[in-house]
PDB file of N, CA and C in Angstrom:
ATOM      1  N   UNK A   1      84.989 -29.380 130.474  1.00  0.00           N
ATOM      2  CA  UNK A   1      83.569 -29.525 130.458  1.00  0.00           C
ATOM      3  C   UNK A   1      83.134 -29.963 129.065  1.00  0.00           C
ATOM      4  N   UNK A   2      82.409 -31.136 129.184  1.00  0.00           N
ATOM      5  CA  UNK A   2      81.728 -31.230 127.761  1.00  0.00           C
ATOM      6  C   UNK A   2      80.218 -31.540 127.557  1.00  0.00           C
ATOM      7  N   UNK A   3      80.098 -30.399 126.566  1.00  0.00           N
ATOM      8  CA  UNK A   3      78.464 -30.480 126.147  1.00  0.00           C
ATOM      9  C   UNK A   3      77.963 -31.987 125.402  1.00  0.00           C
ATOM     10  N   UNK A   4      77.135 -32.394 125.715  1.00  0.00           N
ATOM     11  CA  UNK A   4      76.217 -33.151 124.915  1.00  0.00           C
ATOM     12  C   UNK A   4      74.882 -32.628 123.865  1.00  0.00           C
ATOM     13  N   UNK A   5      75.773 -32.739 122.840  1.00  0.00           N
ATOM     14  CA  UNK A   5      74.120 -32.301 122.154  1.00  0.00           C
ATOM     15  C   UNK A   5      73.961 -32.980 121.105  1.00  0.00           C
ATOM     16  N   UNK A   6      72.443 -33.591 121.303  1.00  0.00           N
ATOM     17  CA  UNK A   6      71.774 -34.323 120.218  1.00  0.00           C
ATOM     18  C   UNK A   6      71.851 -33.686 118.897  1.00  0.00           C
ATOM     19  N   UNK A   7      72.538 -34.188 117.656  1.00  0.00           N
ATOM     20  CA  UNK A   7      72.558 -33.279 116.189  1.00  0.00           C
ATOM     21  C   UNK A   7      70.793 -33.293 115.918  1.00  0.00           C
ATOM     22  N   UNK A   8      69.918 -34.075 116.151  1.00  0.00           N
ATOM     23  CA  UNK A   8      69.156 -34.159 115.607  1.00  0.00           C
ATOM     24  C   UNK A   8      67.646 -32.617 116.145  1.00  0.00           C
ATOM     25  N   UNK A   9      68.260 -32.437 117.298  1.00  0.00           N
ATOM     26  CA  UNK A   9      67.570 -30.866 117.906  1.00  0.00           C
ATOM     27  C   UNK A   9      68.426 -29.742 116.937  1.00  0.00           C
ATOM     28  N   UNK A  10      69.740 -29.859 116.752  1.00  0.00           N
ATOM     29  CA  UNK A  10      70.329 -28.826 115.663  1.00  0.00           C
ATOM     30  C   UNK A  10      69.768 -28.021 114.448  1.00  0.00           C
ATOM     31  N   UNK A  11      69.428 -29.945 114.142  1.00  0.00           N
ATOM     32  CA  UNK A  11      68.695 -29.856 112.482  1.00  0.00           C
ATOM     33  C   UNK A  11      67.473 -29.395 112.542  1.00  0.00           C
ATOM     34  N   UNK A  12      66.726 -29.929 113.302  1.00  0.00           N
ATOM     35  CA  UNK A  12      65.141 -29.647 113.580  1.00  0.00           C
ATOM     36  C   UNK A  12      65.173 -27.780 113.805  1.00  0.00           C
ATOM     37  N   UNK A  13      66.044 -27.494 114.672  1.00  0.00           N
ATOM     38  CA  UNK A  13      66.064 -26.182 114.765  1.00  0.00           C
ATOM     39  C   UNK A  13      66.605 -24.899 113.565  1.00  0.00           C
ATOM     40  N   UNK A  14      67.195 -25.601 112.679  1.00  0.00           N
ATOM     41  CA  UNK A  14      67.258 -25.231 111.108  1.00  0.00           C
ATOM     42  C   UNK A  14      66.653 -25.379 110.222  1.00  0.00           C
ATOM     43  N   UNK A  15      65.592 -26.198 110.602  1.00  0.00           N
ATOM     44  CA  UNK A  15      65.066 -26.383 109.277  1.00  0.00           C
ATOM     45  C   UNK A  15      63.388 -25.799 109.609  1.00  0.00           C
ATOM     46  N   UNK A  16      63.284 -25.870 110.958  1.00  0.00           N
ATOM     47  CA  UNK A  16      62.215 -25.144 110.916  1.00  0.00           C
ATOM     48  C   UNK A  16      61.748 -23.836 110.831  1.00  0.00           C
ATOM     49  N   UNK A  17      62.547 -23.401 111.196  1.00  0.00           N
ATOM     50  CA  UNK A  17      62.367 -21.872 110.292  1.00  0.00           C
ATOM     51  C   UNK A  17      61.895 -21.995 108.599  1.00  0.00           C
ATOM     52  N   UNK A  18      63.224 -22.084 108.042  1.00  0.00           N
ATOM     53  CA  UNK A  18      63.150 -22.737 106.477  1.00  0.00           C
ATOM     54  C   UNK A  18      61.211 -23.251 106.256  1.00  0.00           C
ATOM     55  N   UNK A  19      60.678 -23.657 107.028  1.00  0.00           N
ATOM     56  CA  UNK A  19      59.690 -24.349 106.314  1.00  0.00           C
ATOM     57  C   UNK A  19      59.004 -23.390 106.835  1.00  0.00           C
ATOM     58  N   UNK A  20      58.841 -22.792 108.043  1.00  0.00           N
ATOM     59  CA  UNK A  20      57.999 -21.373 108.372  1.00  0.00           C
ATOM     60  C   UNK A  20      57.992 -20.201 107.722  1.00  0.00           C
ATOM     61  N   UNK A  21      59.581 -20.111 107.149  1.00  0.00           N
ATOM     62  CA  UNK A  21      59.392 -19.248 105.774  1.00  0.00           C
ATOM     63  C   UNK A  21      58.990 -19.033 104.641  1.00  0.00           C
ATOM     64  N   UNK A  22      58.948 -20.496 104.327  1.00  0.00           N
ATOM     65  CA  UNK A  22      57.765 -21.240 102.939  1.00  0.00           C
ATOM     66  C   UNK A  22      56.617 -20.540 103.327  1.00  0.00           C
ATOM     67  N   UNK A  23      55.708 -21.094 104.240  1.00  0.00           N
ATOM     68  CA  UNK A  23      54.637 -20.996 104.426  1.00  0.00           C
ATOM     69  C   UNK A  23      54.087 -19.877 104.495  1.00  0.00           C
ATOM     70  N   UNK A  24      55.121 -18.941 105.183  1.00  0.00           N
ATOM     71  CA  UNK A  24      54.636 -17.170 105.441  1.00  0.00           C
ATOM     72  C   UNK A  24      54.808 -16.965 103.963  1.00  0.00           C
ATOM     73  N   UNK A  25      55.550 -17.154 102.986  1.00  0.00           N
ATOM     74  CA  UNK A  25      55.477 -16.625 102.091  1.00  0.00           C
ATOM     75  C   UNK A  25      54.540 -17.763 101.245  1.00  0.00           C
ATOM     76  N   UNK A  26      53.999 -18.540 101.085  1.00  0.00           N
ATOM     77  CA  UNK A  26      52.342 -18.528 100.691  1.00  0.00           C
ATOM     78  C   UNK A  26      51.363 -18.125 101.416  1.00  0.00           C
ATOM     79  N   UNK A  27      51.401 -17.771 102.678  1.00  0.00           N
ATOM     80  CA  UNK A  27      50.204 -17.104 102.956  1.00  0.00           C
ATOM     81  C   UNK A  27      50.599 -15.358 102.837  1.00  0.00           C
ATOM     82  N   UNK A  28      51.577 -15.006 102.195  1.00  0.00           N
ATOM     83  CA  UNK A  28      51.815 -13.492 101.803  1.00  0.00           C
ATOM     84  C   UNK A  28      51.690 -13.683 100.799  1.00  0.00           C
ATOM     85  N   UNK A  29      51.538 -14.321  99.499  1.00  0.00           N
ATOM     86  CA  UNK A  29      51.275 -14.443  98.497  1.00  0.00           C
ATOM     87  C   UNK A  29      49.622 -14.536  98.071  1.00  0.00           C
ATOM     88  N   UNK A  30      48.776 -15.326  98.941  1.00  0.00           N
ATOM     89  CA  UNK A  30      47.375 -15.756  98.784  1.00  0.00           C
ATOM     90  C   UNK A  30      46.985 -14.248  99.439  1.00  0.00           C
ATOM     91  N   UNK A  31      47.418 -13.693 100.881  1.00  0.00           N
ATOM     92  CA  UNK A  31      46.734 -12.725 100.697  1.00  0.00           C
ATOM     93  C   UNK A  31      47.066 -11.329 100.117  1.00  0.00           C
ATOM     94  N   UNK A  32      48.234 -11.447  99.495  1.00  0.00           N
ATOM     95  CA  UNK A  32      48.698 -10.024  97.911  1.00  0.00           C
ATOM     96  C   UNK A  32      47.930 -10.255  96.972  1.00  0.00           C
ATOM     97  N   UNK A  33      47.537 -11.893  96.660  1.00  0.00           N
ATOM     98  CA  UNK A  33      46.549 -11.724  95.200  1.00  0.00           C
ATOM     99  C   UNK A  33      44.899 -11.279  95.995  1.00  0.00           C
ATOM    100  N   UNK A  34      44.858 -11.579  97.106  1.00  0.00           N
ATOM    101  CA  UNK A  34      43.220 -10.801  97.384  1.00  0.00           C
ATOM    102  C   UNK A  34      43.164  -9.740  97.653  1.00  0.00           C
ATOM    103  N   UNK A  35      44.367  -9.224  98.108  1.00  0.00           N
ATOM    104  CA  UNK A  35      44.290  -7.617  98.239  1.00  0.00           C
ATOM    105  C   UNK A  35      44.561  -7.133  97.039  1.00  0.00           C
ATOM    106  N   UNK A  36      44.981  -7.530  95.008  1.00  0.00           N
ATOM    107  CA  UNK A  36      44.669  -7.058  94.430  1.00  0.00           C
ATOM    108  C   UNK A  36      43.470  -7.638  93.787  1.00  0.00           C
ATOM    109  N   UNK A  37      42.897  -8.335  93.721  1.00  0.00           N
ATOM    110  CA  UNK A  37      41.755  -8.587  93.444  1.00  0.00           C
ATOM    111  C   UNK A  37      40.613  -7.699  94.243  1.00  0.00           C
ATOM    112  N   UNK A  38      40.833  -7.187  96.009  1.00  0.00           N
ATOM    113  CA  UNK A  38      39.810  -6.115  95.920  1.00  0.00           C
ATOM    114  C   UNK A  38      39.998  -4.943  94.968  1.00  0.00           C
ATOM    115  N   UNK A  39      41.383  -4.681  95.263  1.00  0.00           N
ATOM    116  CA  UNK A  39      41.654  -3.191  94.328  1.00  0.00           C
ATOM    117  C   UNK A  39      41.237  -3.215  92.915  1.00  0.00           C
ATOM    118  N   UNK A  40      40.653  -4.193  92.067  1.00  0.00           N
ATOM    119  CA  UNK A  40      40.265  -4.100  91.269  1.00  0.00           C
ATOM    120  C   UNK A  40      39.159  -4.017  91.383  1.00  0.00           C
ATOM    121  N   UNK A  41      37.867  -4.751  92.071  1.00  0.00           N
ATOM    122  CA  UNK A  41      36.712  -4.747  92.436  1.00  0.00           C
ATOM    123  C   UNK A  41      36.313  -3.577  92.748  1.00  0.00           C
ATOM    124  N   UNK A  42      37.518  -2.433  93.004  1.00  0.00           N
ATOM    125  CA  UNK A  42      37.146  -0.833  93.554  1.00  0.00           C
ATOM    126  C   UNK A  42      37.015  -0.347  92.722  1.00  0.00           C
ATOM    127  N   UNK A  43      38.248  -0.390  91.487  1.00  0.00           N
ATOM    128  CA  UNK A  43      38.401   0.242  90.440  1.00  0.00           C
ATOM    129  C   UNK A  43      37.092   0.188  89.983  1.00  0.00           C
ATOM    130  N   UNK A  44      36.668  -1.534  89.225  1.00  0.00           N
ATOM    131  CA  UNK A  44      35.347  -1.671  88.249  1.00  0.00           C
ATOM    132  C   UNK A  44      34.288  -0.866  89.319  1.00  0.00           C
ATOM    133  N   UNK A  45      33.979  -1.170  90.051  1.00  0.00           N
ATOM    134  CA  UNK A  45      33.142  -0.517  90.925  1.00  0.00           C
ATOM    135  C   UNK A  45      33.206   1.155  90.722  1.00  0.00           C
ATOM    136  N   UNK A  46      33.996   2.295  90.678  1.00  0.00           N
ATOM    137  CA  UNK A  46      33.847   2.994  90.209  1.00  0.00           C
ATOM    138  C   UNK A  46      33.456   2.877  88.766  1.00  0.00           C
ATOM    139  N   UNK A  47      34.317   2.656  87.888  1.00  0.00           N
ATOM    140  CA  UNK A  47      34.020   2.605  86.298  1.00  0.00           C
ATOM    141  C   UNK A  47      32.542   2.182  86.109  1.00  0.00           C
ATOM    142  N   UNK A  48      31.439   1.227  86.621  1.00  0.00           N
ATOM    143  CA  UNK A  48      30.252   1.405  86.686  1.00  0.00           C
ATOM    144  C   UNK A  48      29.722   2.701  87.128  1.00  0.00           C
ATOM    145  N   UNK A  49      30.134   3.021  88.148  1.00  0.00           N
ATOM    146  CA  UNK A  49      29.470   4.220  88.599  1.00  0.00           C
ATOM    147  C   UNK A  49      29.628   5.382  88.005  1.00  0.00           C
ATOM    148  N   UNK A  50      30.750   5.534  87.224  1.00  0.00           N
ATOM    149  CA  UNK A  50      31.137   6.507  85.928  1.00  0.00           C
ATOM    150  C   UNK A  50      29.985   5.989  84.872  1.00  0.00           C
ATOM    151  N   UNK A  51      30.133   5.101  84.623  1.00  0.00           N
ATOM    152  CA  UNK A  51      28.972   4.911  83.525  1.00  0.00           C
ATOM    153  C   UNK A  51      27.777   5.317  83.504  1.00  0.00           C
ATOM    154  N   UNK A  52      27.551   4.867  84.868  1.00  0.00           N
ATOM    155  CA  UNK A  52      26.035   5.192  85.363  1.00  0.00           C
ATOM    156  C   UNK A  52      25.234   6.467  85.504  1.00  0.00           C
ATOM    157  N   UNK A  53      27.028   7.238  85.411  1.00  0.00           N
ATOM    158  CA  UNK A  53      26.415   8.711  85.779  1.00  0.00           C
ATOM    159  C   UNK A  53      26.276   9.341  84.773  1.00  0.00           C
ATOM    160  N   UNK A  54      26.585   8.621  83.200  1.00  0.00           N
ATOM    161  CA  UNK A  54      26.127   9.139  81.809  1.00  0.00           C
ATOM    162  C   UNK A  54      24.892   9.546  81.438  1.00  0.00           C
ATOM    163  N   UNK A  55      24.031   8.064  82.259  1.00  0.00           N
ATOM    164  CA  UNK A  55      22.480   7.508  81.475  1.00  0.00           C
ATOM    165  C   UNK A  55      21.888   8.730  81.854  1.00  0.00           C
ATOM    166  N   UNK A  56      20.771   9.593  81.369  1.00  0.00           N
ATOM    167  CA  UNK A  56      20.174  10.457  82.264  1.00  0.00           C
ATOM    168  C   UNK A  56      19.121   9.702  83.150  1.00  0.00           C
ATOM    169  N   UNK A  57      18.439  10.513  83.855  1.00  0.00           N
ATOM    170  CA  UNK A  57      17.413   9.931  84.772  1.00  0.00           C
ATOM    171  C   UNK A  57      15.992  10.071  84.053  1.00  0.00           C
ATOM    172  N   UNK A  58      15.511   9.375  84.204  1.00  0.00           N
ATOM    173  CA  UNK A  58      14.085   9.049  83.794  1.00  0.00           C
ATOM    174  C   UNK A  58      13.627   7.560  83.057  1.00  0.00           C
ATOM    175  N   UNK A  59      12.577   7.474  82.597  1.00  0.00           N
ATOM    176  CA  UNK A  59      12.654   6.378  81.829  1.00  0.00           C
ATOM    177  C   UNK A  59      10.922   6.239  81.873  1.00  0.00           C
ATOM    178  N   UNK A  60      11.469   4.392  82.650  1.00  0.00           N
ATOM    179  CA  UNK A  60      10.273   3.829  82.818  1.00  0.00           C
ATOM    180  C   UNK A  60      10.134   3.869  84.311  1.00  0.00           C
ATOM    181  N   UNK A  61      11.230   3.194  85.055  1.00  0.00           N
ATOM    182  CA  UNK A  61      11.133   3.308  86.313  1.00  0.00           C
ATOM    183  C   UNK A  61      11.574   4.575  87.089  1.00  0.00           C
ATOM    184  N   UNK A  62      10.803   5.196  87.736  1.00  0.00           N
ATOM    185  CA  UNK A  62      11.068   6.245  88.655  1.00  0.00           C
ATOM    186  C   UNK A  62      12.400   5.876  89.237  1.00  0.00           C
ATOM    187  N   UNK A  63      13.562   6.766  89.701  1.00  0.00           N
ATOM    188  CA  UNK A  63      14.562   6.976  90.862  1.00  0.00           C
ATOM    189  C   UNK A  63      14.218   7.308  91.892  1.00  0.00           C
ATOM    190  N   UNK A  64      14.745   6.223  93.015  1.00  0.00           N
ATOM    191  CA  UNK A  64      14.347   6.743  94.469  1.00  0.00           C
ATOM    192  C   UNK A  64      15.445   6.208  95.253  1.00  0.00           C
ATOM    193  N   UNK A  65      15.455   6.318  96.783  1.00  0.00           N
ATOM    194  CA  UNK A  65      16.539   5.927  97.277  1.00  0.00           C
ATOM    195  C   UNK A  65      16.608   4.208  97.129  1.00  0.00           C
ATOM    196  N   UNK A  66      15.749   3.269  97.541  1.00  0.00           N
ATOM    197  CA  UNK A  66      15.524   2.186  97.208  1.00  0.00           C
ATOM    198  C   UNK A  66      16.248   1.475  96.118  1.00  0.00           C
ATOM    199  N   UNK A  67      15.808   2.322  94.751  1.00  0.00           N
ATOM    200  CA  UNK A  67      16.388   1.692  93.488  1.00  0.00           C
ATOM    201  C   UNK A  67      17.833   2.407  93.521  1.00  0.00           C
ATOM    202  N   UNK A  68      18.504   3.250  94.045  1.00  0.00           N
ATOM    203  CA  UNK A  68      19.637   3.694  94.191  1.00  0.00           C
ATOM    204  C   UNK A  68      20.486   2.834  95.032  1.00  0.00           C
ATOM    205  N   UNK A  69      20.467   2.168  96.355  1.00  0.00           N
ATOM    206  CA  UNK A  69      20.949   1.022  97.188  1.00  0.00           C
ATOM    207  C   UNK A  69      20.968  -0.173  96.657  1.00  0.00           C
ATOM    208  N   UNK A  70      19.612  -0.520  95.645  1.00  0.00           N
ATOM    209  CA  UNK A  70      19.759  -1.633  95.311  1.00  0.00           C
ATOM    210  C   UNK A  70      20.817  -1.725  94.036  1.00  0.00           C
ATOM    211  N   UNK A  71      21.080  -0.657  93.079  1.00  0.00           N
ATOM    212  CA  UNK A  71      21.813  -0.406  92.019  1.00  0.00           C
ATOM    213  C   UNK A  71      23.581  -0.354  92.757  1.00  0.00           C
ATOM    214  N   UNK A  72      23.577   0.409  93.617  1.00  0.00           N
ATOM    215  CA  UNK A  72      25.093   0.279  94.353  1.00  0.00           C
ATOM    216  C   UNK A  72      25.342  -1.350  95.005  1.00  0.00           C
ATOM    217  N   UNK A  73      25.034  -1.870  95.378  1.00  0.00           N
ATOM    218  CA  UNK A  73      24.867  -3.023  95.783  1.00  0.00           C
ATOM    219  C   UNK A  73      25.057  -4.233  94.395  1.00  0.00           C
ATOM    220  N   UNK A  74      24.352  -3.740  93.567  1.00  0.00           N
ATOM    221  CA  UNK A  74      24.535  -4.664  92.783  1.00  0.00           C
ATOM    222  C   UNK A  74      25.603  -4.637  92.212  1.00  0.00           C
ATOM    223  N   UNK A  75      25.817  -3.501  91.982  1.00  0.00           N
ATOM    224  CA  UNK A  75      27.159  -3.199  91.073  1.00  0.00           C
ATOM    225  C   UNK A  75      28.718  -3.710  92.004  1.00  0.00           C
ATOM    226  N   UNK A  76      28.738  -3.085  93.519  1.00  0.00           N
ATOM    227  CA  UNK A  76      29.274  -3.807  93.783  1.00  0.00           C
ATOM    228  C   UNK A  76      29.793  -4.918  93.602  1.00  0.00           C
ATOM    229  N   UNK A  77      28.507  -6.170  93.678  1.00  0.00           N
ATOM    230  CA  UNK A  77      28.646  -7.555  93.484  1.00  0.00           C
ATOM    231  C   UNK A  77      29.590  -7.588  92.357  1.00  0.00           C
ATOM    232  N   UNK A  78      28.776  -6.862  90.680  1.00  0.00           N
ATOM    233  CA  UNK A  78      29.045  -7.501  89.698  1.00  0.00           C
ATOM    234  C   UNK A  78      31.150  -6.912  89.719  1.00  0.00           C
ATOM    235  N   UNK A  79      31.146  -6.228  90.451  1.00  0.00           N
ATOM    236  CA  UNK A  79      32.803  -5.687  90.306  1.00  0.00           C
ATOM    237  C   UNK A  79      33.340  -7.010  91.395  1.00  0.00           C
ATOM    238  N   UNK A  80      32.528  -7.185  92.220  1.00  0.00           N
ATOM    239  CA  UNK A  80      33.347  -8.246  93.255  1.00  0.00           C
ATOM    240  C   UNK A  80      33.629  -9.656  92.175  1.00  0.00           C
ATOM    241  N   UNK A  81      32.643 -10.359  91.790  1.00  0.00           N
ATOM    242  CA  UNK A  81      32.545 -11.688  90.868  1.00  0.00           C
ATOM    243  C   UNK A  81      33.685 -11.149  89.727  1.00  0.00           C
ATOM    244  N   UNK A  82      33.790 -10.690  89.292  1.00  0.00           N
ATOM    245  CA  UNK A  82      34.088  -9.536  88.195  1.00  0.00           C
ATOM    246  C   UNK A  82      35.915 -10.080  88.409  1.00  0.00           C
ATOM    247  N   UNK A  83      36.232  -9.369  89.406  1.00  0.00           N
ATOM    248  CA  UNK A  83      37.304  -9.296  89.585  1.00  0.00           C
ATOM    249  C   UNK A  83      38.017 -10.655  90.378  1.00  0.00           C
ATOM    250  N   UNK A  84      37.214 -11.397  90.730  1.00  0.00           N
ATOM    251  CA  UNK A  84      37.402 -12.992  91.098  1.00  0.00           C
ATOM    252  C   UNK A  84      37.962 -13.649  89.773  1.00  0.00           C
ATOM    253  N   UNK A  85      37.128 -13.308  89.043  1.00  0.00           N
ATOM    254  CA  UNK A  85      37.076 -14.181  87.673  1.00  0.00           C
ATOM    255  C   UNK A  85      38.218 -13.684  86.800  1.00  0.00           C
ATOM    256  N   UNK A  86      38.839 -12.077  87.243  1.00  0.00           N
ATOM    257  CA  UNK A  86      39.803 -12.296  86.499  1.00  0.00           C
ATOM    258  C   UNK A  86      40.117 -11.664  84.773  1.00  0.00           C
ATOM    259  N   UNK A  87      38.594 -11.429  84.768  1.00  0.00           N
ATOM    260  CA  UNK A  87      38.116 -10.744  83.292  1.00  0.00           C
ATOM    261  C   UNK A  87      39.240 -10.159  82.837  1.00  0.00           C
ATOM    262  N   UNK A  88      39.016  -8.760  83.726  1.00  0.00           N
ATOM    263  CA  UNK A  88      40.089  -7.530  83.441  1.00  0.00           C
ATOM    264  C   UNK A  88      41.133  -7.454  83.031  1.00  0.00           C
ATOM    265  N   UNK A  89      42.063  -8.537  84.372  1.00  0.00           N
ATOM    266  CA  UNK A  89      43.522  -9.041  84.382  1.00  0.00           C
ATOM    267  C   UNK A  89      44.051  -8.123  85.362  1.00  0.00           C
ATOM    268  N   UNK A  90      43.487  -7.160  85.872  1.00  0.00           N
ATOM    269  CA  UNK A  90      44.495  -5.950  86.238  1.00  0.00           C
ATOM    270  C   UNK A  90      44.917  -6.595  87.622  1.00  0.00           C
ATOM    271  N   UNK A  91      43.906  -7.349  88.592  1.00  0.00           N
ATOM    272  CA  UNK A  91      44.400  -7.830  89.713  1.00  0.00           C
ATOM    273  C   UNK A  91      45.762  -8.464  89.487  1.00  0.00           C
ATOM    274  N   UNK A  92      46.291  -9.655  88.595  1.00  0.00           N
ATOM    275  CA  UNK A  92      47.204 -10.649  87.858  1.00  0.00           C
ATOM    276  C   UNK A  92      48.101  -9.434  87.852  1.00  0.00           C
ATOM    277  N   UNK A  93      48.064  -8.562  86.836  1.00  0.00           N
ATOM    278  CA  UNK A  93      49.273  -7.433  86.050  1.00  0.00           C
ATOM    279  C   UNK A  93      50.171  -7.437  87.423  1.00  0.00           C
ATOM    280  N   UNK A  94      48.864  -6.837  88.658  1.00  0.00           N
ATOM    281  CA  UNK A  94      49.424  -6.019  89.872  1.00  0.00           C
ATOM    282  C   UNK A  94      49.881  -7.154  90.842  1.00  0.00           C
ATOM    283  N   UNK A  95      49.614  -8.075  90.966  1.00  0.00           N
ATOM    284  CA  UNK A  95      50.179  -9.353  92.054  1.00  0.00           C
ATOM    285  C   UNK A  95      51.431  -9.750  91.648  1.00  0.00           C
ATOM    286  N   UNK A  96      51.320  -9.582  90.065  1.00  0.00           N
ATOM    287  CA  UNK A  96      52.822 -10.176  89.564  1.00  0.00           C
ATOM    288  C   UNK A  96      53.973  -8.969  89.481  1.00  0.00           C
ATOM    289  N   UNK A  97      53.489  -7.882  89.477  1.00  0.00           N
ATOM    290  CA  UNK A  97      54.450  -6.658  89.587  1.00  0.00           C
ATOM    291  C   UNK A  97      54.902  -6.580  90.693  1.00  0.00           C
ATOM    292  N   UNK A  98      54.093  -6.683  92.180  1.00  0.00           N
ATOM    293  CA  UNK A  98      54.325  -6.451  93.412  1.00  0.00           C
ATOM    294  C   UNK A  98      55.142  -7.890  94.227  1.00  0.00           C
ATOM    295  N   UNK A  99      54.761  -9.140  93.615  1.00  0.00           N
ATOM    296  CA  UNK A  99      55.631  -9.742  94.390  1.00  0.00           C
ATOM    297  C   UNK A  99      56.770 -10.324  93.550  1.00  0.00           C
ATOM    298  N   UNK A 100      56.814  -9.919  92.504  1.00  0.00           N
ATOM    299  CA  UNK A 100      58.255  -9.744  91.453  1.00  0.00           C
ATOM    300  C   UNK A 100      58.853  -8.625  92.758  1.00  0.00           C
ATOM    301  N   UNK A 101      58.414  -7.673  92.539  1.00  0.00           N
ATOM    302  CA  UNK A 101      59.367  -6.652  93.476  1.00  0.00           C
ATOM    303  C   UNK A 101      59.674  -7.078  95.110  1.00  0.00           C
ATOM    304  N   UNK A 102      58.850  -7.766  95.288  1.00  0.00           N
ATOM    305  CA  UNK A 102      58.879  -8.261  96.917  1.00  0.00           C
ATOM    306  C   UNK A 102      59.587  -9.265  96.983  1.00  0.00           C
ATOM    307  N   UNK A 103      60.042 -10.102  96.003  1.00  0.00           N
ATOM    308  CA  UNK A 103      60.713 -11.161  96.183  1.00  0.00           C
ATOM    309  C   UNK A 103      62.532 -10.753  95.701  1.00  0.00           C
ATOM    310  N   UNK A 104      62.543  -9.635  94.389  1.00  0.00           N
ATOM    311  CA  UNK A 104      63.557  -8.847  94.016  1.00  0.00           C
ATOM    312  C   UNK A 104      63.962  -8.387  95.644  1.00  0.00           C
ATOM    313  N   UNK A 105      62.900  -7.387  96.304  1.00  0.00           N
ATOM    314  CA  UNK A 105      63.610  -6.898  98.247  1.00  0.00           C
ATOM    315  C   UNK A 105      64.241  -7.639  98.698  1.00  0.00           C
ATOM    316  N   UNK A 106      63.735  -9.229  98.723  1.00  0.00           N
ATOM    317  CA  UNK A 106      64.020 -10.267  99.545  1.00  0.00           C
ATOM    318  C   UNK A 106      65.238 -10.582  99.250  1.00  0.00           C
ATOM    319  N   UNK A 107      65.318 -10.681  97.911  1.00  0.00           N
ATOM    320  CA  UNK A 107      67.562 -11.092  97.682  1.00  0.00           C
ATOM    321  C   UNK A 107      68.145 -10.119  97.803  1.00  0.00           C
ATOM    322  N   UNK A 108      67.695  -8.786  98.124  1.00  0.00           N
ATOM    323  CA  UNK A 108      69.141  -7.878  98.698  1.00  0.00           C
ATOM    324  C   UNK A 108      69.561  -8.280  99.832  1.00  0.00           C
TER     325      UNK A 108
END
């Protein structure tokens, strides 16, 4: 009995993996740097809110719930932009620690 087989279904069937593995590993890469880029946006996001809880209350403008939502909210933002941009670095430190180690897993 003899098989016929086209080499060229062989190759195609080797190599596509190979290029599906590229790809999973840039889209595991794009989303490790946004999952540390939130974790930083959490961090600063507290560390404002540590700050915040220095100032005492009073002033000029009264505290109410209003100016309290709008102050969490903002701060939010400024930790979200914040940590896009990279200021800190800590997102970078942690993307490059974690897929140094994820790529170190990968050659055992």
């Amino acid at each position: 009995m003899k098989l016929n087989i086209d080499p060229k279904l062989l190759l195609a069937q080797t190599v596509a993996p190979v290029d599906q593995a590229k790809q999973l590993n840039r889209n595991n890469a794009v989303e490790l740097k946004k999952t540390c880029q939130e974790f930083e946006a959490i961090f600063i996001r507290t560390l404002i809110k540590s700050m915040r809880a220095t100032v005492p209350d009073g002033g000029l403008l009264e505290k109410n719930t209003d100016s309290e939502v709008f102050e969490e909210m903002m701060d939010g933002e400024i930790a979200s932009q914040t940590a896009k941009r990279s200021e800190f670095g800590i997102a970078d430190a942690l993307f490059r620690q974690l897929y140094q180690n994820k790529e170190n897993d990968n050659a055992d």
